[in-house]
PDB file of N, CA and C in Angstrom:
ATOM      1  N   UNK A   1     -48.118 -17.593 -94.455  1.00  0.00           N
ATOM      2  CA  UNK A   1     -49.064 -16.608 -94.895  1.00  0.00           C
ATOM      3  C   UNK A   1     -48.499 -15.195 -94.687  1.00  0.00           C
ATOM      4  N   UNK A   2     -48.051 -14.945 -93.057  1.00  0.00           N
ATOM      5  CA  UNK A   2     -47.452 -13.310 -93.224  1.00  0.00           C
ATOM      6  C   UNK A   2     -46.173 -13.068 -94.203  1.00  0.00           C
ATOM      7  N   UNK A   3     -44.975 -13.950 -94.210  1.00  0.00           N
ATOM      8  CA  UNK A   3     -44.547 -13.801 -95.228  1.00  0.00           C
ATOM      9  C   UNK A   3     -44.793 -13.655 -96.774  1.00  0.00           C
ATOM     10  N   UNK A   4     -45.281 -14.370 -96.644  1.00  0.00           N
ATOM     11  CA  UNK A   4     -46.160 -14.366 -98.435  1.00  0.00           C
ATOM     12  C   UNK A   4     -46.528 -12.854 -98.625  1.00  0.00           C
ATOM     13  N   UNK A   5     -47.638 -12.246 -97.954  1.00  0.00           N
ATOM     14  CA  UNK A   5     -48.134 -11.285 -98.028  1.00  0.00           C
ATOM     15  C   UNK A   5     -46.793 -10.052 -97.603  1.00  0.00           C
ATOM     16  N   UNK A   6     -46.018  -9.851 -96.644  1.00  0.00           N
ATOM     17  CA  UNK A   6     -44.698  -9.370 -96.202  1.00  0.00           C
ATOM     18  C   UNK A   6     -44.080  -9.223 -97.757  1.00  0.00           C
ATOM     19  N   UNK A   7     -43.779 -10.140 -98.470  1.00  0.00           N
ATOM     20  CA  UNK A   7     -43.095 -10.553-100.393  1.00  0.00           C
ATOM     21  C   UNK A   7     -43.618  -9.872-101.041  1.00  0.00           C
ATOM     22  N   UNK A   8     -45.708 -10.104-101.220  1.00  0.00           N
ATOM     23  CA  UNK A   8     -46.056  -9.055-102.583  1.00  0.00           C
ATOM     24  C   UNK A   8     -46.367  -7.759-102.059  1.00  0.00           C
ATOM     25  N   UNK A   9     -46.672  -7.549-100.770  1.00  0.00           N
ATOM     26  CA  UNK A   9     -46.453  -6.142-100.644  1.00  0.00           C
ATOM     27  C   UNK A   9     -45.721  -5.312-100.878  1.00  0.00           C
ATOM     28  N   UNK A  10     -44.114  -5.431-101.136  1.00  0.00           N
ATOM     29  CA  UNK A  10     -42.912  -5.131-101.058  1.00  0.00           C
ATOM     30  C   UNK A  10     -42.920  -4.150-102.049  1.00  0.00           C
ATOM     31  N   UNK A  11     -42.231  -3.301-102.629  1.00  0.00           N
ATOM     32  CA  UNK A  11     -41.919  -2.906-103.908  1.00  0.00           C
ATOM     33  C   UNK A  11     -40.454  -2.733-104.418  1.00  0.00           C
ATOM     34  N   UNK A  12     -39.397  -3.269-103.625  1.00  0.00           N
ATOM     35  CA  UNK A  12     -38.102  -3.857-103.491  1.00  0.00           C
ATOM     36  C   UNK A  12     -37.785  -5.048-102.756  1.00  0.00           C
ATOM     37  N   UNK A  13     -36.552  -5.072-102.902  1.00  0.00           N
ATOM     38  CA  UNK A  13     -35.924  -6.167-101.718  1.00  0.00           C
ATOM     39  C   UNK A  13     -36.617  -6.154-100.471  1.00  0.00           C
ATOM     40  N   UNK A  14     -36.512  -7.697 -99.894  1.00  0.00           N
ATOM     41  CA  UNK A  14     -36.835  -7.150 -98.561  1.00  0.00           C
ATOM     42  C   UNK A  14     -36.266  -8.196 -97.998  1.00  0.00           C
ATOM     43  N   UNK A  15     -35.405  -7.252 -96.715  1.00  0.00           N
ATOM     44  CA  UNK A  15     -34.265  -8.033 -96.067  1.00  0.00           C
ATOM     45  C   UNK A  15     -35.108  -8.178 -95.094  1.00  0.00           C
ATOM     46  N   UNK A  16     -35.509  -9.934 -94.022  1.00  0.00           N
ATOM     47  CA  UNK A  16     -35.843 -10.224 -93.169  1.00  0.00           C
ATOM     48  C   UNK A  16     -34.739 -10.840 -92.181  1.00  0.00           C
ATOM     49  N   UNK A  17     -35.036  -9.938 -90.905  1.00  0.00           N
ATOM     50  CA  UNK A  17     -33.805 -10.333 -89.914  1.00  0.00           C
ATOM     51  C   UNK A  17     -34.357 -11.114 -88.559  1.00  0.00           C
ATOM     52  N   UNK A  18     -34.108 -12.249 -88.695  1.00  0.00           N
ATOM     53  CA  UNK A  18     -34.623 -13.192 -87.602  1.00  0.00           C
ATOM     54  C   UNK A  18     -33.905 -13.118 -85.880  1.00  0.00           C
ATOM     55  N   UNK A  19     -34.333 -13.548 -85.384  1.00  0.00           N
ATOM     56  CA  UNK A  19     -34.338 -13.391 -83.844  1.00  0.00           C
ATOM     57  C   UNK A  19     -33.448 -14.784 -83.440  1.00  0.00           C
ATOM     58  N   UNK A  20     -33.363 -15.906 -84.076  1.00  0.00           N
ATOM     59  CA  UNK A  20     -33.604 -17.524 -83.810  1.00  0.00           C
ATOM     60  C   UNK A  20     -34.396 -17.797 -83.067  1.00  0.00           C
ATOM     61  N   UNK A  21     -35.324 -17.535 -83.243  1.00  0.00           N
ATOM     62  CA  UNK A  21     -36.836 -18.382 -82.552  1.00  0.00           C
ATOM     63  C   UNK A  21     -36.537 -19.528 -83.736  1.00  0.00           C
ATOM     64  N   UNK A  22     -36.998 -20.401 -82.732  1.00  0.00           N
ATOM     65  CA  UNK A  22     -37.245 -22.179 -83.919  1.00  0.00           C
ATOM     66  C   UNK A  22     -38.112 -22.293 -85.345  1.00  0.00           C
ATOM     67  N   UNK A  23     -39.176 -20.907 -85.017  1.00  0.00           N
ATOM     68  CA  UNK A  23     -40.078 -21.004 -86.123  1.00  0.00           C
ATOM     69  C   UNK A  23     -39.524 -20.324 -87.347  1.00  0.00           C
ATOM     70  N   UNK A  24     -38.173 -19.299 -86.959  1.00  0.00           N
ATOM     71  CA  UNK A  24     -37.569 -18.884 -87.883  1.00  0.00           C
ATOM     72  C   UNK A  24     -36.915 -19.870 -88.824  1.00  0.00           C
ATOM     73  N   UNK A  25     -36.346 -20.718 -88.249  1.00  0.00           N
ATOM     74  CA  UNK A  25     -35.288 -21.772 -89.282  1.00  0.00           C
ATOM     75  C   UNK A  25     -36.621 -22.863 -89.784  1.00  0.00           C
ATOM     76  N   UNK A  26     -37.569 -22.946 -89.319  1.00  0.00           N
ATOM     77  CA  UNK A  26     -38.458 -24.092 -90.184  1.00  0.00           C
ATOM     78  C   UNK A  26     -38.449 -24.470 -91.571  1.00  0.00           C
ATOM     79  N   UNK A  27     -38.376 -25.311 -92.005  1.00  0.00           N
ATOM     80  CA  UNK A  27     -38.903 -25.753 -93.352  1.00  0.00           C
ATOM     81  C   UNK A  27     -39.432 -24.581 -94.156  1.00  0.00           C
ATOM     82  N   UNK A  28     -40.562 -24.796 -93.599  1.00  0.00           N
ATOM     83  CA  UNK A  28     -41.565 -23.449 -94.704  1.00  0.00           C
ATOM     84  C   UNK A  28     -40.849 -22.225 -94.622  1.00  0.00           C
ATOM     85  N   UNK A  29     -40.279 -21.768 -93.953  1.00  0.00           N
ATOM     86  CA  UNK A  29     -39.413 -20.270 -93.584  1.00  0.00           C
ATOM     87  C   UNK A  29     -38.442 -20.292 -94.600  1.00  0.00           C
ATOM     88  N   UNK A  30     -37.713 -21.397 -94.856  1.00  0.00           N
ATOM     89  CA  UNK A  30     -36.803 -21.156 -95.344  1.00  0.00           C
ATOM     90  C   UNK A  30     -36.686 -21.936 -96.901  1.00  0.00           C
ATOM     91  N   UNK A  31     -37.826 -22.489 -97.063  1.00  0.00           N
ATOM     92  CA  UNK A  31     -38.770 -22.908 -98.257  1.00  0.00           C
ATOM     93  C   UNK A  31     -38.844 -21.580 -98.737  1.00  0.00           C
ATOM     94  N   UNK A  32     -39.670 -20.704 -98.282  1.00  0.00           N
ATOM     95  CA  UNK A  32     -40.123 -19.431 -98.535  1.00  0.00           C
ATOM     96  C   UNK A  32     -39.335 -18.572 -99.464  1.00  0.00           C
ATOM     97  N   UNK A  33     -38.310 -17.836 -98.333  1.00  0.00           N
ATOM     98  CA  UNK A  33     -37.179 -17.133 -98.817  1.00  0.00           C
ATOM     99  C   UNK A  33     -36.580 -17.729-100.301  1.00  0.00           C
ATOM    100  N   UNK A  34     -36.162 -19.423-100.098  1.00  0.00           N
ATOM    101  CA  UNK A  34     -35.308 -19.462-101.442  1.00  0.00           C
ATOM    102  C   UNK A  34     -36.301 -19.509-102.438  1.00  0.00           C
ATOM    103  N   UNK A  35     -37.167 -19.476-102.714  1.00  0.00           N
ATOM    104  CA  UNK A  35     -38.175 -19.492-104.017  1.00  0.00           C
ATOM    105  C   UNK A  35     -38.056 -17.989-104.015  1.00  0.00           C
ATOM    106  N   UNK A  36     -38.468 -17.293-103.711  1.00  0.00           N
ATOM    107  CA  UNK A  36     -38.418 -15.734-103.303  1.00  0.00           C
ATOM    108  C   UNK A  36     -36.754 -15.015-103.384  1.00  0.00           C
ATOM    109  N   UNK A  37     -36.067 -15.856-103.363  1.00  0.00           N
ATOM    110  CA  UNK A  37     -34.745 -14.741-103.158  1.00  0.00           C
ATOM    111  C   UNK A  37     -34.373 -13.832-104.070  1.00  0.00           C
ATOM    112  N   UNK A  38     -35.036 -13.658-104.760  1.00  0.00           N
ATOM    113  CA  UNK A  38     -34.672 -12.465-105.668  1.00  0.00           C
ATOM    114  C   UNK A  38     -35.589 -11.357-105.235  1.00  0.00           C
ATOM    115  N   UNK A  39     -36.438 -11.754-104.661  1.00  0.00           N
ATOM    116  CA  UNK A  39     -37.245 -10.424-104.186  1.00  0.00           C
ATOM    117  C   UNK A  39     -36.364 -10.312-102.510  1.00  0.00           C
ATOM    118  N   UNK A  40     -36.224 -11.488-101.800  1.00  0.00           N
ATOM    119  CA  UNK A  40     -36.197 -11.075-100.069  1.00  0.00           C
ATOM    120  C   UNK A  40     -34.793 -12.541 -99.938  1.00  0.00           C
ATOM    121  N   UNK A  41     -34.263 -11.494 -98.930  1.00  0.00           N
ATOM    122  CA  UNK A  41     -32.799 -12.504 -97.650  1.00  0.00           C
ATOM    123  C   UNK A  41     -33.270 -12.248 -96.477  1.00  0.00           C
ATOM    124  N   UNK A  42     -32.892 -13.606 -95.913  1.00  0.00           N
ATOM    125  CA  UNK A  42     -32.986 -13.414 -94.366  1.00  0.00           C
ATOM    126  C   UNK A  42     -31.398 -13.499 -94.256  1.00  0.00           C
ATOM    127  N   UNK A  43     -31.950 -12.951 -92.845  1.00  0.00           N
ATOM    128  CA  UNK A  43     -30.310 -12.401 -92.198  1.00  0.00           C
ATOM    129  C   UNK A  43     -30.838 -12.925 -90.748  1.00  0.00           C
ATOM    130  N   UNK A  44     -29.880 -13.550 -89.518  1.00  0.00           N
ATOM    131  CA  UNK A  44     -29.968 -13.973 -88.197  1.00  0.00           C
ATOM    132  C   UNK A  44     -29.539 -13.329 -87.183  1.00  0.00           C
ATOM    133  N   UNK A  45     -29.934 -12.711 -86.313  1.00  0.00           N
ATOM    134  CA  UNK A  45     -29.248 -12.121 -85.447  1.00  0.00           C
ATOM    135  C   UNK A  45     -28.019 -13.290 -84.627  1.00  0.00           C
ATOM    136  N   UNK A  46     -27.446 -12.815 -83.658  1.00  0.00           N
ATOM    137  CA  UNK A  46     -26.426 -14.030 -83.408  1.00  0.00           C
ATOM    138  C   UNK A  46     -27.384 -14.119 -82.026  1.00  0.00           C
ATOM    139  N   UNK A  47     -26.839 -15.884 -81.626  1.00  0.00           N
ATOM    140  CA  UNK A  47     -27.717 -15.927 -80.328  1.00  0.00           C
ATOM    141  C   UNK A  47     -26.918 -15.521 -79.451  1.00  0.00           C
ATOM    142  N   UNK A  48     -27.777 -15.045 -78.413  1.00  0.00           N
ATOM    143  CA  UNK A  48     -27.655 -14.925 -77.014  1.00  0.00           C
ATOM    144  C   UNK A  48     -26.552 -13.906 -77.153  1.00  0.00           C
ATOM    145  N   UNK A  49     -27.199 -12.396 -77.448  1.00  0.00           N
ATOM    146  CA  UNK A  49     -26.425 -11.379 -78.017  1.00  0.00           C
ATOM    147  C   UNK A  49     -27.025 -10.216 -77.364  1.00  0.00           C
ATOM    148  N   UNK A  50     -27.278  -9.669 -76.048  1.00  0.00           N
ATOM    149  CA  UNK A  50     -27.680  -8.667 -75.954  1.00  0.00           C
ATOM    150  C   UNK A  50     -27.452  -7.117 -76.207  1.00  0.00           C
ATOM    151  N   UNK A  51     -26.204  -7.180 -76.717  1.00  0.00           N
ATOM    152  CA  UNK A  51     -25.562  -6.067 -77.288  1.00  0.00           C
ATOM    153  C   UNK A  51     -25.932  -5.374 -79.194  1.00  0.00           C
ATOM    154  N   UNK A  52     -26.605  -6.755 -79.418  1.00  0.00           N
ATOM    155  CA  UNK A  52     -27.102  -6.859 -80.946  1.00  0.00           C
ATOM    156  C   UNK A  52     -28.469  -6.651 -80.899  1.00  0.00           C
ATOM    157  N   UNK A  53     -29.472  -7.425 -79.855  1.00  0.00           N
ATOM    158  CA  UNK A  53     -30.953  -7.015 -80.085  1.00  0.00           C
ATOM    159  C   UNK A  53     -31.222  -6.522 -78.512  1.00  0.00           C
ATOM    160  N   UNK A  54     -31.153  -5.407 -78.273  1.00  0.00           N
ATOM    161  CA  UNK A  54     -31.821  -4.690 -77.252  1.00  0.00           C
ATOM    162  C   UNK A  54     -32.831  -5.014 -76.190  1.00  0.00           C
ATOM    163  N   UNK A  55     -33.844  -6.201 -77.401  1.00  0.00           N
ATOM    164  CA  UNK A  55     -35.058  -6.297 -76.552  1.00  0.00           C
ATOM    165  C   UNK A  55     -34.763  -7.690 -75.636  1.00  0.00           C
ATOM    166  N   UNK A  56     -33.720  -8.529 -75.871  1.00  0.00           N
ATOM    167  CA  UNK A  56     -33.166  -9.452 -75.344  1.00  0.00           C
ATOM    168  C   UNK A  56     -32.929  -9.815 -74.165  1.00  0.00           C
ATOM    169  N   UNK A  57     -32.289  -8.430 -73.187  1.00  0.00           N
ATOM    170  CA  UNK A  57     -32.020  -8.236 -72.418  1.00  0.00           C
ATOM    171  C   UNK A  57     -33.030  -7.767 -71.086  1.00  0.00           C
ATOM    172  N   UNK A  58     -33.874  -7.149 -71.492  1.00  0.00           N
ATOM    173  CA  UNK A  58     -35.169  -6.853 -70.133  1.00  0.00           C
ATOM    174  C   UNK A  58     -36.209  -7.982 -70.661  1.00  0.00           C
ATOM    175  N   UNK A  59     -36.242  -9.025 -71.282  1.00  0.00           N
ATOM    176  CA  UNK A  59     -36.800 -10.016 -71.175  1.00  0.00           C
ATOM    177  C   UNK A  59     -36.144 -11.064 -70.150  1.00  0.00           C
ATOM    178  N   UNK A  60     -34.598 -11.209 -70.430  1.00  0.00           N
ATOM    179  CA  UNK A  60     -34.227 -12.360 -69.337  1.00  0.00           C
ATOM    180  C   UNK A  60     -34.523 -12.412 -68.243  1.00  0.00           C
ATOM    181  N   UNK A  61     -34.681 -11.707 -67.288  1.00  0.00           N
ATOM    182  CA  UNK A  61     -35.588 -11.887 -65.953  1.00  0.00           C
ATOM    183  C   UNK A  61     -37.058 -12.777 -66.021  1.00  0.00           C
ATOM    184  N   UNK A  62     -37.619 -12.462 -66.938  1.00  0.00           N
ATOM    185  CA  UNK A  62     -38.985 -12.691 -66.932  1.00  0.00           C
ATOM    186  C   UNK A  62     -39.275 -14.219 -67.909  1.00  0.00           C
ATOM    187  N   UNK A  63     -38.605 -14.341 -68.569  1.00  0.00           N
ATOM    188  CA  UNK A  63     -38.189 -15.878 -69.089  1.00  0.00           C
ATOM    189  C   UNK A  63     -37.544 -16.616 -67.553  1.00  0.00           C
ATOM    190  N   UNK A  64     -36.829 -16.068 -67.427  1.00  0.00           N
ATOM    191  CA  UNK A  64     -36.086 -17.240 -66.369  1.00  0.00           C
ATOM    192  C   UNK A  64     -37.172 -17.406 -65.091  1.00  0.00           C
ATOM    193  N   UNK A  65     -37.899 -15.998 -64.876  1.00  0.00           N
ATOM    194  CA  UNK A  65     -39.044 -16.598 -63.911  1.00  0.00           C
ATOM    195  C   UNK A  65     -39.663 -17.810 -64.099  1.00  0.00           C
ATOM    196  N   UNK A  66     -40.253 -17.376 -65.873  1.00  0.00           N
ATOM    197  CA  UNK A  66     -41.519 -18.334 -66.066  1.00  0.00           C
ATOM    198  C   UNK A  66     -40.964 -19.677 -65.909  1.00  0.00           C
ATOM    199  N   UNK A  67     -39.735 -19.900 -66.374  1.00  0.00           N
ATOM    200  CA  UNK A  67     -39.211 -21.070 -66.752  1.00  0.00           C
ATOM    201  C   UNK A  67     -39.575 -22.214 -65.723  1.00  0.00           C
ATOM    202  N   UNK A  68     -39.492 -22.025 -64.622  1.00  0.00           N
ATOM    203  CA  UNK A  68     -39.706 -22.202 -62.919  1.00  0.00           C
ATOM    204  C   UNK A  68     -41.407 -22.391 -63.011  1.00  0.00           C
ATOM    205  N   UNK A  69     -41.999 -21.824 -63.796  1.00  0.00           N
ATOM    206  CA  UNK A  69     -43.296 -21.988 -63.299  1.00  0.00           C
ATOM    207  C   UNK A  69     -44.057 -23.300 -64.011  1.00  0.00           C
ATOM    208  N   UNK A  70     -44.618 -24.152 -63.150  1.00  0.00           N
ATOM    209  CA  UNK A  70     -45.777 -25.362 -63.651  1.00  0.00           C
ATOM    210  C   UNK A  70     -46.373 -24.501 -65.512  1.00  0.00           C
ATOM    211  N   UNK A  71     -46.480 -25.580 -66.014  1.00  0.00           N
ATOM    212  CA  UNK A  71     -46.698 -25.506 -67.466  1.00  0.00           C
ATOM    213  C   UNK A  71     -48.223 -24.558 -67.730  1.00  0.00           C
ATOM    214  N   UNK A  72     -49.127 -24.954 -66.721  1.00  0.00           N
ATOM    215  CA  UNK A  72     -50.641 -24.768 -66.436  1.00  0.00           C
ATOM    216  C   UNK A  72     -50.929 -23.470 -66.221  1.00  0.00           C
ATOM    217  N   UNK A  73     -49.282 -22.674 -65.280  1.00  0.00           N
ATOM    218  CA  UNK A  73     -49.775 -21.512 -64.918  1.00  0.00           C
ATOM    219  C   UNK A  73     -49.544 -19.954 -65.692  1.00  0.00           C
ATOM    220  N   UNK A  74     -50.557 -19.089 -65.839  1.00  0.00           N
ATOM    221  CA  UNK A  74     -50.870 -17.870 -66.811  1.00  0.00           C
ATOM    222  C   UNK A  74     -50.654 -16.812 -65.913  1.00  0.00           C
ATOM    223  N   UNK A  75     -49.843 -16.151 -66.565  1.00  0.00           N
ATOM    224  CA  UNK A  75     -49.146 -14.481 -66.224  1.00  0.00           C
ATOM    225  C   UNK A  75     -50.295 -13.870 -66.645  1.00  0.00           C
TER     226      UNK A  75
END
């Protein structure tokens, strides 16, 4: 759905640049794009790149906490 709407909003290209979260490479994600590629490309950041996405890096502390924590428990 946000993509869809992300497509006809557009009034050019529109380059989408993914993170690799899992939900990025899905089926429908990438269903999406190729019906669409004349309007929109995705592009991937590389993994485990903190020099490429900024926000990468003052998250790892706080992932590696949770990671440790029982499934049940809320920050």
């Amino acid at each position: 759905m946000f993509l869809r709407r992300l497509i006809a909003s557009g009034s050019g290209k529109l380059f989408l640049i993914g993170d690799n979260l899992p939900v990025h490479h899905s089926v429908k994600v990438s269903w999406r794009v190729e019906v669409h590629r004349d309007e929109s490309e995705l592009f991937f950041l590389p993994r485990d790149a903190p020099e490429d996405n900024p926000n990468e890096s003052p998250n790892n502390p706080l992932k590696q906490q949770m990671s440790g924590m029982p499934h049940d428990c809320h920050v």
